[in-house]
Every structure is written in C-alpha cells, then in structure tokens.
Protein backbone atom coordinates (compact mmCIF):
# COMPACT_ATOMS: atom_id res chain seq x y z
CA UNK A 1 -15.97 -63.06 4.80
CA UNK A 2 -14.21 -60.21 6.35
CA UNK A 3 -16.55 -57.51 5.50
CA UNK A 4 -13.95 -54.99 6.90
CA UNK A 5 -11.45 -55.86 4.66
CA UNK A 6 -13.28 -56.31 1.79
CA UNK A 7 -14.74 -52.35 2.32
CA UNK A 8 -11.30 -51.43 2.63
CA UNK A 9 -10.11 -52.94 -0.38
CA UNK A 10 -13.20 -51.71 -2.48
CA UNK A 11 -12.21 -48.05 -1.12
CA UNK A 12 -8.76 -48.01 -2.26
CA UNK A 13 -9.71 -49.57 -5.80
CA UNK A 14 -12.50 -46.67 -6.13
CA UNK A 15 -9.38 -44.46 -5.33
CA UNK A 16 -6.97 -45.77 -7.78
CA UNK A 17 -9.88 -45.72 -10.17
CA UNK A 18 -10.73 -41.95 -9.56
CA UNK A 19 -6.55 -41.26 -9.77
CA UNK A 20 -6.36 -43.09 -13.07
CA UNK A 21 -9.41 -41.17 -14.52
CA UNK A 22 -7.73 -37.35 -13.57
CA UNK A 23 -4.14 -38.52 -14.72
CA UNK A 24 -5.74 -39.48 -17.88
CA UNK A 25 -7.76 -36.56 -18.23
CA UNK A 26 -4.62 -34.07 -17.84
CA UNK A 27 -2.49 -36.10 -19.90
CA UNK A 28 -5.26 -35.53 -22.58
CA UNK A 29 -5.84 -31.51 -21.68
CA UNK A 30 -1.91 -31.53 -21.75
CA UNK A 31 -1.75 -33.13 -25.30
CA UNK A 32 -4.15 -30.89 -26.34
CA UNK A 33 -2.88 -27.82 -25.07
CA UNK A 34 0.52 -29.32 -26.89
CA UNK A 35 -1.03 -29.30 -30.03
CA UNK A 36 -2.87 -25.66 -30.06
CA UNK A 37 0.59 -24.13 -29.32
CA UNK A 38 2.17 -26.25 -32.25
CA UNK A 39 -0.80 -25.24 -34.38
CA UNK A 40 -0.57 -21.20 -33.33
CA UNK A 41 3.11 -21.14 -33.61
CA UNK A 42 2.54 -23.10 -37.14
CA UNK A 43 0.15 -20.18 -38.45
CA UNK A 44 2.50 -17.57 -37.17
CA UNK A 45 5.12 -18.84 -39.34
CA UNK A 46 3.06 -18.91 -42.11
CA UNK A 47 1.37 -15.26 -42.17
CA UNK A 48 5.08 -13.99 -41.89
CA UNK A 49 5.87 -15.86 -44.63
CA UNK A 50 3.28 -13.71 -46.17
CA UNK A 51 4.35 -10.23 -44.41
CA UNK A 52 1.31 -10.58 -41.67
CA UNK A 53 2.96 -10.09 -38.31
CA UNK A 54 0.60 -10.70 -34.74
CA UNK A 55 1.45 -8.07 -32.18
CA UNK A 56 -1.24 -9.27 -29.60
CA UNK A 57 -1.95 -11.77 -28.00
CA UNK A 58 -3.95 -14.68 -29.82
CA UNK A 59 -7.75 -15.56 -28.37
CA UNK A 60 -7.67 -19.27 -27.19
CA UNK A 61 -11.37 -19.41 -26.11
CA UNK A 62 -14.15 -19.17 -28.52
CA UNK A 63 -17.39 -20.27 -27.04
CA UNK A 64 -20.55 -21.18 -28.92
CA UNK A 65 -22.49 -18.01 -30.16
CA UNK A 66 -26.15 -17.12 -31.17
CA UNK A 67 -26.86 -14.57 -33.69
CA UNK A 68 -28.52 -11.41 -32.70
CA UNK A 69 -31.64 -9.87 -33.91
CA UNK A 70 -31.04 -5.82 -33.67
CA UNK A 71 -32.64 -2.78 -34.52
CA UNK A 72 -31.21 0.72 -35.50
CA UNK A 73 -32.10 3.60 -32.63
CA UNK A 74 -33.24 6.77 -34.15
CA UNK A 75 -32.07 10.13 -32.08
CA UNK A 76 -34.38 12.63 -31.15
CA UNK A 77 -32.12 15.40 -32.58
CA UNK A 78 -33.98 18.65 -30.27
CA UNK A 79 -33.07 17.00 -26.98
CA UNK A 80 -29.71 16.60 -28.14
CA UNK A 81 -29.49 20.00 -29.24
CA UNK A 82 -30.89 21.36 -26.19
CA UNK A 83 -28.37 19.31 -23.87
CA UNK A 84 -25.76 20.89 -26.11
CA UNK A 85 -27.02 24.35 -25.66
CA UNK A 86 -27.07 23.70 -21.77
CA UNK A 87 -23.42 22.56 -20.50
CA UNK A 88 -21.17 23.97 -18.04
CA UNK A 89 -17.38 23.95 -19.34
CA UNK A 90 -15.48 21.78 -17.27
CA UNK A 91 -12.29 23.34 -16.53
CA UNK A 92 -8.67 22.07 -18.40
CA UNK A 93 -7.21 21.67 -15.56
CA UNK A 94 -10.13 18.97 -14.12
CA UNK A 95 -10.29 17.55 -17.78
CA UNK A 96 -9.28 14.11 -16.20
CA UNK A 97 -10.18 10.96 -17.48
CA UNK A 98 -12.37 10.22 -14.24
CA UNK A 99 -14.22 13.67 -15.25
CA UNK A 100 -14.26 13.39 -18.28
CA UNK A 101 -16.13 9.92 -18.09
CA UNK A 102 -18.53 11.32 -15.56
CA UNK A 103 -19.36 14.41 -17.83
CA UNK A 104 -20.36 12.35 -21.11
CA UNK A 105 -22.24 9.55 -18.81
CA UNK A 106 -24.14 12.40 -17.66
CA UNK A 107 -24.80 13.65 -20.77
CA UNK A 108 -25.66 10.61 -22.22
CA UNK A 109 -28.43 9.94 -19.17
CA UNK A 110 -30.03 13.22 -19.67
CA UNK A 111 -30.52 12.23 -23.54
CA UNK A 112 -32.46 9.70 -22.11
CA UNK A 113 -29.47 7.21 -23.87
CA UNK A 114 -28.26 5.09 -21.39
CA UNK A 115 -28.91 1.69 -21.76
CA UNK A 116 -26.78 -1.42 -19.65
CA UNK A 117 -24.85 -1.79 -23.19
CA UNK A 118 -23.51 1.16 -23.12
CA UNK A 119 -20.03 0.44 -22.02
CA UNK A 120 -17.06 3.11 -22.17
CA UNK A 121 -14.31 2.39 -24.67
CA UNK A 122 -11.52 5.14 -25.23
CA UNK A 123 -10.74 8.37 -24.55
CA UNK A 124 -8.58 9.49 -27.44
CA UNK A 125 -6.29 13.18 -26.72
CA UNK A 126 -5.63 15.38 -30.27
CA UNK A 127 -4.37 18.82 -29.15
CA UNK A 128 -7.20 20.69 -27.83
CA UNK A 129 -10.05 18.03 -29.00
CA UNK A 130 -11.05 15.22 -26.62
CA UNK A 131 -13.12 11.64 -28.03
CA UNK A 132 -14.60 9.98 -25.75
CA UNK A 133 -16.13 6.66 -26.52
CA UNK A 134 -18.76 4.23 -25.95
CA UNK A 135 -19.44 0.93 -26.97
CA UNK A 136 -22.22 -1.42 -27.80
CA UNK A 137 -21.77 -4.57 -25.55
CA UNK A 138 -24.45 -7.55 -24.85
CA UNK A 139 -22.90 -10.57 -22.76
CA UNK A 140 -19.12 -9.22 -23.01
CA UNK A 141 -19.52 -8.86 -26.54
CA UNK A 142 -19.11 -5.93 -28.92
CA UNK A 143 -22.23 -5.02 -31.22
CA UNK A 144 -19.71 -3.41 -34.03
CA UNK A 145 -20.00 -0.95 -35.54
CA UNK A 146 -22.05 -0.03 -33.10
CA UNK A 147 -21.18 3.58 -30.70
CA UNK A 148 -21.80 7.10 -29.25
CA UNK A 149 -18.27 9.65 -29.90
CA UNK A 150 -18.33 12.28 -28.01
CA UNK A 151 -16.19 14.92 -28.84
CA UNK A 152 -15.24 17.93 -26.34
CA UNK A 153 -13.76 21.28 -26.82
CA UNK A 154 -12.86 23.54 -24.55
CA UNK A 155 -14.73 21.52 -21.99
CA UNK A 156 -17.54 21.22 -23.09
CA UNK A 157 -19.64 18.57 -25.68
CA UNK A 158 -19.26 19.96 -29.19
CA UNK A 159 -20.44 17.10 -30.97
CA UNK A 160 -22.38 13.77 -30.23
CA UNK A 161 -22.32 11.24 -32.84
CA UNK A 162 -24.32 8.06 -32.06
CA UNK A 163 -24.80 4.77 -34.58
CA UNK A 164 -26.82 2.63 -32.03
CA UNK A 165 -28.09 -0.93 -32.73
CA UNK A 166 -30.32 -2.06 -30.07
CA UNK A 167 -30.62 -5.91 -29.02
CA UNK A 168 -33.81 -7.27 -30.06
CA UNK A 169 -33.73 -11.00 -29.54
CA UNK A 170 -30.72 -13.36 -28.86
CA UNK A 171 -30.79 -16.79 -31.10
CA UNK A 172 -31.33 -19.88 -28.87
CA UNK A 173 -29.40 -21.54 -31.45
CA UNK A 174 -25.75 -21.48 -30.46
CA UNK A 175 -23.25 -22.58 -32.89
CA UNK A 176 -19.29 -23.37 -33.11
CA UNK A 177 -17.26 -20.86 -33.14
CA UNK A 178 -13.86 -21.00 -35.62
CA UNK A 179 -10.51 -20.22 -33.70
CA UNK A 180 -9.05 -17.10 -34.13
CA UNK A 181 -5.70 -18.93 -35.68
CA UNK A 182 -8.22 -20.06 -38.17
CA UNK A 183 -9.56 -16.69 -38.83
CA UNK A 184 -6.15 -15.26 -39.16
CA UNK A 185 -5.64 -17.80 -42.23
CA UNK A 186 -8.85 -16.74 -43.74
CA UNK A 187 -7.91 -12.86 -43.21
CA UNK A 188 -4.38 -14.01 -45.47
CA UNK A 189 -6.02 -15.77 -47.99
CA UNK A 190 -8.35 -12.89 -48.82
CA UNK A 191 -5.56 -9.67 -47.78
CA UNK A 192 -4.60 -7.99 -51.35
CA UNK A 193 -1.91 -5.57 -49.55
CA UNK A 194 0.90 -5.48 -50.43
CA UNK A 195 2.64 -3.38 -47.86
CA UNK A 196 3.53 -5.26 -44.42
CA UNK A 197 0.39 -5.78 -42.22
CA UNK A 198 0.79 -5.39 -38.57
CA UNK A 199 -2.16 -7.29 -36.98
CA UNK A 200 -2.78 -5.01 -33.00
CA UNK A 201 -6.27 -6.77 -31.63
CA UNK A 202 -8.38 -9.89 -32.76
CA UNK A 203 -11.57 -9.56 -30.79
CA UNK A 204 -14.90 -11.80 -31.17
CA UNK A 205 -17.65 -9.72 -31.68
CA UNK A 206 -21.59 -9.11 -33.01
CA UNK A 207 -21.20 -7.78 -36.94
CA UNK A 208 -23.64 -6.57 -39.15
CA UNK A 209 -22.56 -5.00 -42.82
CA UNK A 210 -23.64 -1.51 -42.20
CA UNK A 211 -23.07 -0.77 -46.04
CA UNK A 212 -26.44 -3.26 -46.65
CA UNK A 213 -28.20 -2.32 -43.22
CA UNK A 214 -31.16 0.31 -43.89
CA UNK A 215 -30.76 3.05 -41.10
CA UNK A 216 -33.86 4.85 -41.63
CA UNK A 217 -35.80 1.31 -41.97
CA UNK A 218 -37.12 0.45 -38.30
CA UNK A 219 -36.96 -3.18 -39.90
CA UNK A 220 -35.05 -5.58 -37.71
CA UNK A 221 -31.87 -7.30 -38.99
CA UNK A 222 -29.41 -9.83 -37.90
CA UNK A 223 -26.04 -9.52 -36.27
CA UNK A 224 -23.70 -12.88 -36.72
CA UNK A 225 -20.72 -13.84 -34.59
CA UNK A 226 -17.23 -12.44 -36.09
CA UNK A 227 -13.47 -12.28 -35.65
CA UNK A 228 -12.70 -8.22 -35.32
CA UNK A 229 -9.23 -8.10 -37.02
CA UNK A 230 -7.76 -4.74 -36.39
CA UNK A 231 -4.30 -4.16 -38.56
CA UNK A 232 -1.92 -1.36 -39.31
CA UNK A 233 -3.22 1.53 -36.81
CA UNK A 234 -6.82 1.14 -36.90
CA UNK A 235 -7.98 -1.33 -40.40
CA UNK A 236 -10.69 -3.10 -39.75
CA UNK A 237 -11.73 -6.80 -41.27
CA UNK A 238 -14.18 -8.82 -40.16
CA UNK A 239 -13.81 -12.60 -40.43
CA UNK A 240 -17.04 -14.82 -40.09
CA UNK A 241 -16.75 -16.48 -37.01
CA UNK A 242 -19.33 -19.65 -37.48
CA UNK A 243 -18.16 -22.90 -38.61
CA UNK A 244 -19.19 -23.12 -42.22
C-alpha cells in the first residue's frame, strides 16, 4: 500500500470534513440570526399597533443570570455633615465635567463610600444646580434602584443623597434569561396608558421592589435579574427577566 498516498488522501478528507462542519455551522448562525430579525421586526409591528414605539436600540444578548443576595448600607449622617461643612467651592468657570467628577469621587472617598460598584452615571445641568450621579454596578450590571445624587450649588456639595444596596452573595445558580423582544410584549400586555409610549433604553439589570424592601432592617434580601424599561422621559418598568 502506498502509505503516502493514503496519508494524503486521509488529510484532504479531514479537510473537507472540517469545511463541511463550519459551512454548516454558519448556515445555521445565519438562519438563526434570520429569524431574530424577523421576530424583532415582528414585535415592532405589533407594539405600534398598540402606540408603543422603540427609539433604541434592542438588546440581542441576554446571558444566564444569578440572583443577588444584598443588603441596605446605613450612612453615618455626622461624617457626611462634616464633609459638607468642609468644601472648597470649585469655581464656575472650572465646573467641567472632568472636575466635577473628580470633586464628588473625592467626596465620596472621604465618606469612607467608595466601593468598586460605585460607577459614575450622569451629570444632569438645571440652571444653577448640578446632579451628579452614581450607580450601583456588580459584573456590568446595574443594582437598581440603587445610587448616590449629588447635587452642587455654587460649587460646592449641597446635598448627598445615597440609597445603597451592597452585594452580599451572588447565586451559583444561573438561569435563562427572556429576550428583551419578549419583555417588550410583556411590558404591552400589562401598559394601561393610554397616551403614546415612547420606549428610550431597555437595560438588563439587578431589581429589588424597594416599596416591600425594609431599609432600616439590616436583614438581607434578594435582587432578581430584570428588563429596565425606561419610556416617555424617564418611566420606569421593570420586566422579570427569568424564564418562568
């Protein structure tokens, strides 16, 4: 037997083998990608059918997800109130978003309140009054409602509002996530307004119904995966974001 031959001939079979395999897998990732768009254009239609109109961009990833055990952080009111009482007005004309980023970070640190979650969010401009914000974030993802607002006047802190749920323990239990075209359905079966609704962000985040959460309990509670659905300058709805 020509052992030559027959190794070149097994070679190119392995290779026509391995080419078969990838054409087939990207004919499948191309059918499926196919469908998604069919199903997202499909929901589009249908919410403005019902007056719900998407002006962002639709998720297409939504990984597996634990739930998250968190606790509410109490604030040690005098060494906020002596951080207050100790400032140096930074002047209007170096009121920059770089400065005014490095003044509340600063502010925040000597509270002894930064933590790696703390992430900044927004700075928000209403004549002479200043918001800057931070979020809650673990792993990429939002703890809502979950922040510090800072609020500056003439340049310096006037007021420091902080809601802060700290990460206690993340699930080893991961679960499916819904799509966010799925949540969007869900959000229109359960909308009751009857004005136009202009959908701005869908976000997956960590949710926990404040209204039922015991802030002055140090008891732990839970924080599940949701769809953030942010409508009509600044509504809020959360859509549960495990598969049922």
């Amino acid at each position: 037997m020509d052992w030559t031959k027959a190794k070149s001939l097994l070679i190119v079979a392995l290779i026509v083998t391995n080419l078969l395999l990838i054409a087939t897998y990207y004919f499948q990732s191309d059918r499926f990608q196919n469908d998604r768009k069919e199903m997202q254009d499909a929901t589009i239609k249908l919410l403005e059918e019902k007056n719900i109109f998407v002006e962002t961009d639709i998720p297409k990833e939504h990984p597996r997800m634990p739930k998250l055990t968190v606790q509410y952080d109490k604030l040690n009111e005098d060494v906020i109130d002596e951080q207050l009482a100790n400032q140096e007005a930074l002047p209007e004309a170096e009121q920059t978003d770089e400065n005014l980023i490095s003044m509340t970070t600063g502010f925040i640190k000597r509270c002894n309140l930064m933590t790696e979650n703390v992430t900044f969010d927004s700075i928000e401009r209403t004549d002479k009054i200043i918001r800057v914000t931070y979020k809650n974030y673990i792993d990429g993802i939002a703890i809502e409602d979950s922040d510090i607002i800072c609020t500056v006047t003439d340049g310096k802190i006037t007021d420091f509002k902080r809601y802060w749920l700290n990460p206690v323990e993340v699930s080893d239990n991961q679960k499916e996530v819904i799509p966010a075209v799925a949540a969007l359905i869900k959000f229109m079966s359960e909308n009751t307004e009857e004005e136009k609704i202009y959908v701005q962000k869908i976000a997956l985040v960590y949710w926990l119904d404040s209204s039922a959460f015991d802030a002055e309990s140090p008891v732990t509670d839970t924080a599940f995966p949701a769809w953030e659905i942010t409508y009509n300058q600044g509504k809020v709805q959360y859509v549960s974001a495990w598969e049922q």
